[in-house]
N, C-alpha and C. Protein backbone atom coordinates (compact mmCIF):
# COMPACT_ATOMS: atom_id res chain seq x y z
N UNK A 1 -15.85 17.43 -36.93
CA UNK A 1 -15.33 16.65 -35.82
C UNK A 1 -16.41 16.55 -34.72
N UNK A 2 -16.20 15.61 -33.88
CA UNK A 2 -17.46 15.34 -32.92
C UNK A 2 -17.14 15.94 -31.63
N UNK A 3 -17.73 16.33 -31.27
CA UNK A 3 -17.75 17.01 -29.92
C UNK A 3 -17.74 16.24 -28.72
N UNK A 4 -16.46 16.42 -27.65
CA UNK A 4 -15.88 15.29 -27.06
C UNK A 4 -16.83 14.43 -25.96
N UNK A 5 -18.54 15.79 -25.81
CA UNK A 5 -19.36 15.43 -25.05
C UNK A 5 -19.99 13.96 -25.60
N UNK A 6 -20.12 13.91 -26.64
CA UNK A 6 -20.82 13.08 -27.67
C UNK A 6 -20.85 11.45 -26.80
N UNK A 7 -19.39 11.21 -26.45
CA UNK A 7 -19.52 10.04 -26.01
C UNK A 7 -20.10 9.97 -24.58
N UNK A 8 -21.14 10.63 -24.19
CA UNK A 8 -21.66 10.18 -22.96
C UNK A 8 -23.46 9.94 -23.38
N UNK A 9 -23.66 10.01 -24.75
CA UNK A 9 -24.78 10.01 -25.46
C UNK A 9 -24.93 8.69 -25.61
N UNK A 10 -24.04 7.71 -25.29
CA UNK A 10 -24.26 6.46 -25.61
C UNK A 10 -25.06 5.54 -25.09
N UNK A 11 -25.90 4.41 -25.64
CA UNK A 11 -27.13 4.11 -24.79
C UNK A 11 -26.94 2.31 -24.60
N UNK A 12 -26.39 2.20 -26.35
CA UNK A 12 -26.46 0.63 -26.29
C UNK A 12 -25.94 -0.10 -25.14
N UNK A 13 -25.07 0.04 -24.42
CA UNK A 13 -24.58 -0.62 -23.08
C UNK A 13 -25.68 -0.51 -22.06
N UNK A 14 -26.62 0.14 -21.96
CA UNK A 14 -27.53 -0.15 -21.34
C UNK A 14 -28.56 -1.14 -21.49
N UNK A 15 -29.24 -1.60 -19.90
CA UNK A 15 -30.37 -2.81 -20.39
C UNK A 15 -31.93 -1.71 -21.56
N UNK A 16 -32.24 -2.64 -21.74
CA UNK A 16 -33.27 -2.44 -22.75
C UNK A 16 -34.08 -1.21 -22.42
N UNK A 17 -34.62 -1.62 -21.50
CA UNK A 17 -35.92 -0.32 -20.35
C UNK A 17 -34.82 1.17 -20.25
N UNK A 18 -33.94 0.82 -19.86
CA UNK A 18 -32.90 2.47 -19.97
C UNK A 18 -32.29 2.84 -20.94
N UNK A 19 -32.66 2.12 -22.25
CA UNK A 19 -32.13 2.27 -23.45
C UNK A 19 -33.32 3.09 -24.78
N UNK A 20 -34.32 2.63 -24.27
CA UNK A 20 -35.41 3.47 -24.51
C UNK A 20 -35.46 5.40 -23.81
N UNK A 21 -35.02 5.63 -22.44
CA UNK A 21 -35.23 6.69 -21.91
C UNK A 21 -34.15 7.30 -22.48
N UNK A 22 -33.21 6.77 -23.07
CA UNK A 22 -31.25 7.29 -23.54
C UNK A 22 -31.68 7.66 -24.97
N UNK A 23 -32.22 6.75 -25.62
CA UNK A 23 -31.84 6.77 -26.81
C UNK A 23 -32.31 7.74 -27.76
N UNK A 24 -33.46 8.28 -27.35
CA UNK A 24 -33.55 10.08 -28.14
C UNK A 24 -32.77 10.32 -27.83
N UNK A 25 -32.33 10.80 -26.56
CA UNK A 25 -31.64 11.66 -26.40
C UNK A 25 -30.04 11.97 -27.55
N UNK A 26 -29.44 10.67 -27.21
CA UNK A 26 -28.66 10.23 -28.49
C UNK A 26 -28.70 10.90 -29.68
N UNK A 27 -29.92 10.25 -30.27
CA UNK A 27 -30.54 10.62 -31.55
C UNK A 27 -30.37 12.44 -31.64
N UNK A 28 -30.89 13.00 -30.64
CA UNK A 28 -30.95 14.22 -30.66
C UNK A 28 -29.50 14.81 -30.64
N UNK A 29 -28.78 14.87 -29.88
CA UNK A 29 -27.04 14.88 -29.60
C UNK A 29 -26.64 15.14 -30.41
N UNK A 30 -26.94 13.68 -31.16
CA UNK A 30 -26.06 13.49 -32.83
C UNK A 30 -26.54 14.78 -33.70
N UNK A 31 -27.38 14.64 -33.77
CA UNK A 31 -28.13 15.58 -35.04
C UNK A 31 -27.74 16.84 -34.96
N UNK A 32 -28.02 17.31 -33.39
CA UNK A 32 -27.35 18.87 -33.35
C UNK A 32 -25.70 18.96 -33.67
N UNK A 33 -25.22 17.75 -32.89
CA UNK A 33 -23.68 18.16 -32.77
C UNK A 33 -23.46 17.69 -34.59
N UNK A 34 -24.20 17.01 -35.45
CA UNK A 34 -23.51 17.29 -36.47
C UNK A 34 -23.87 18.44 -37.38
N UNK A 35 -25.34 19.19 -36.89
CA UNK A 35 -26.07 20.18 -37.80
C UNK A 35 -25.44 22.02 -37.21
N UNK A 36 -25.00 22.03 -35.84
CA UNK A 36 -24.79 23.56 -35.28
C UNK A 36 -23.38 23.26 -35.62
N UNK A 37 -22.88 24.87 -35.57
CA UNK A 37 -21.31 25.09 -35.53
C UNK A 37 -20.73 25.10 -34.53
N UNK A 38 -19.54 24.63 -34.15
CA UNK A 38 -18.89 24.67 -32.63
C UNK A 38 -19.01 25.91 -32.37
N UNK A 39 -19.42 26.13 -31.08
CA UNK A 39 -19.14 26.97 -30.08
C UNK A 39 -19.54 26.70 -29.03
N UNK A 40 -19.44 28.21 -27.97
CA UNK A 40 -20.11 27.89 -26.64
C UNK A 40 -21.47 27.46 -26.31
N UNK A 41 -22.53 28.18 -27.34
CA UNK A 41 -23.93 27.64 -26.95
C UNK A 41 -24.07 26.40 -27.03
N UNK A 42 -22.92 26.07 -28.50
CA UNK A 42 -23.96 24.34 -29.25
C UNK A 42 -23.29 23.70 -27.62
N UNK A 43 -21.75 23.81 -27.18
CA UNK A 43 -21.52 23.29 -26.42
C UNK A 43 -22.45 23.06 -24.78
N UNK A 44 -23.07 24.59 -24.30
CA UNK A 44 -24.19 24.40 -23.23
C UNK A 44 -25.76 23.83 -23.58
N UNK A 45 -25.48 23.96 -24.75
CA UNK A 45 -27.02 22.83 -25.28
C UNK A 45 -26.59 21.11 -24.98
N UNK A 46 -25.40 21.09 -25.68
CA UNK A 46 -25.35 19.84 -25.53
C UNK A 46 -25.18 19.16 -23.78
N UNK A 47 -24.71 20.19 -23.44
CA UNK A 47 -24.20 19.73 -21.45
C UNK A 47 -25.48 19.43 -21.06
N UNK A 48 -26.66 20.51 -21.41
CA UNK A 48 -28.02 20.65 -20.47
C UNK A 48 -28.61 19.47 -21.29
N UNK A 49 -28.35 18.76 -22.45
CA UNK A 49 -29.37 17.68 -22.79
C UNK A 49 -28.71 16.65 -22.15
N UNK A 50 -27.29 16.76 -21.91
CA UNK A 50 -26.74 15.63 -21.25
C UNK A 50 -27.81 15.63 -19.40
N UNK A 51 -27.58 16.80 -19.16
CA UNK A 51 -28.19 17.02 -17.67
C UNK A 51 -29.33 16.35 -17.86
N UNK A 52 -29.95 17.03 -18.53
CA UNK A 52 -31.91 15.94 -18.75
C UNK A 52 -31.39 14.68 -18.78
N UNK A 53 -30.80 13.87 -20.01
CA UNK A 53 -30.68 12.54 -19.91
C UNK A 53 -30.72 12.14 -18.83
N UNK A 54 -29.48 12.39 -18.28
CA UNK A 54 -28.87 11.57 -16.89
C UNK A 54 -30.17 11.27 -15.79
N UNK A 55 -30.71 12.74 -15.34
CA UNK A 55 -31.79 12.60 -14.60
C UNK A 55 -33.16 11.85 -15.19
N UNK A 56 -33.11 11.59 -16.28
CA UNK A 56 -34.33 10.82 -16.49
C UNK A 56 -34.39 9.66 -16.52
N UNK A 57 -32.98 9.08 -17.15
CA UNK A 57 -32.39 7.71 -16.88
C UNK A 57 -32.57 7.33 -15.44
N UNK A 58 -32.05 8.08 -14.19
CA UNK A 58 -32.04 8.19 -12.88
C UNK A 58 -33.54 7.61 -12.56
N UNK A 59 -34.55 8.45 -12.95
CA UNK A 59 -35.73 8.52 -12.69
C UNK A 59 -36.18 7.03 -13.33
N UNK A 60 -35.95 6.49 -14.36
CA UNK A 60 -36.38 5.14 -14.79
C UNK A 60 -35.60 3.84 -14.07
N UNK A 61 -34.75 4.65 -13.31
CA UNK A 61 -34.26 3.69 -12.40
C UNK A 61 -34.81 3.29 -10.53
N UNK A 62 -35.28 4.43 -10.71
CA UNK A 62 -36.24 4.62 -9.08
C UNK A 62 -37.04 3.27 -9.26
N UNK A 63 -37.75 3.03 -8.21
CA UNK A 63 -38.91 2.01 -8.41
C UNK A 63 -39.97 2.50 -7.80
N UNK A 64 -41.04 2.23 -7.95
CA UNK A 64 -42.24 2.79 -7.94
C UNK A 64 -42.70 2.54 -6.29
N UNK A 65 -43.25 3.38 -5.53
CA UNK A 65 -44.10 3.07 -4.66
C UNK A 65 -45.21 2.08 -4.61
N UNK A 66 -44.85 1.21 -3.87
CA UNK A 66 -45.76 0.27 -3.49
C UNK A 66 -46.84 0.42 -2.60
């Protein structure tokens, strides 16, 4: 069964440029949440890759100093 975090791994609804910074991450998500056994760690692995995502997405959203 998938782990209910799973759906915040999702990238395609994003434009193209933030779909690139998402979409390992995804890739990665999937693989663990279908390769580890439930528990608490797989569950704080998966939160803290969610944490990276978010902030890097964030960060490809800044705009650059001019």
């Amino acid at each position: 069964m998938t782990s209910p975090i799973m759906k915040y791994f999702t990238y395609k609804h994003l434009p193209a440029h933030l779909q690139e910074v998402s979409r390992p991450f995804g890739i990665l998500a999937e693989a663990m949440d279908g390769t580890l056994p439930d528990g608490p760690e797989k569950s704080a692995g998966l939160r803290k890759l969610l944490e990276a995502k978010d902030c890097l997405v964030r960060a490809a959203l800044e705009k650059p100093a001019a």
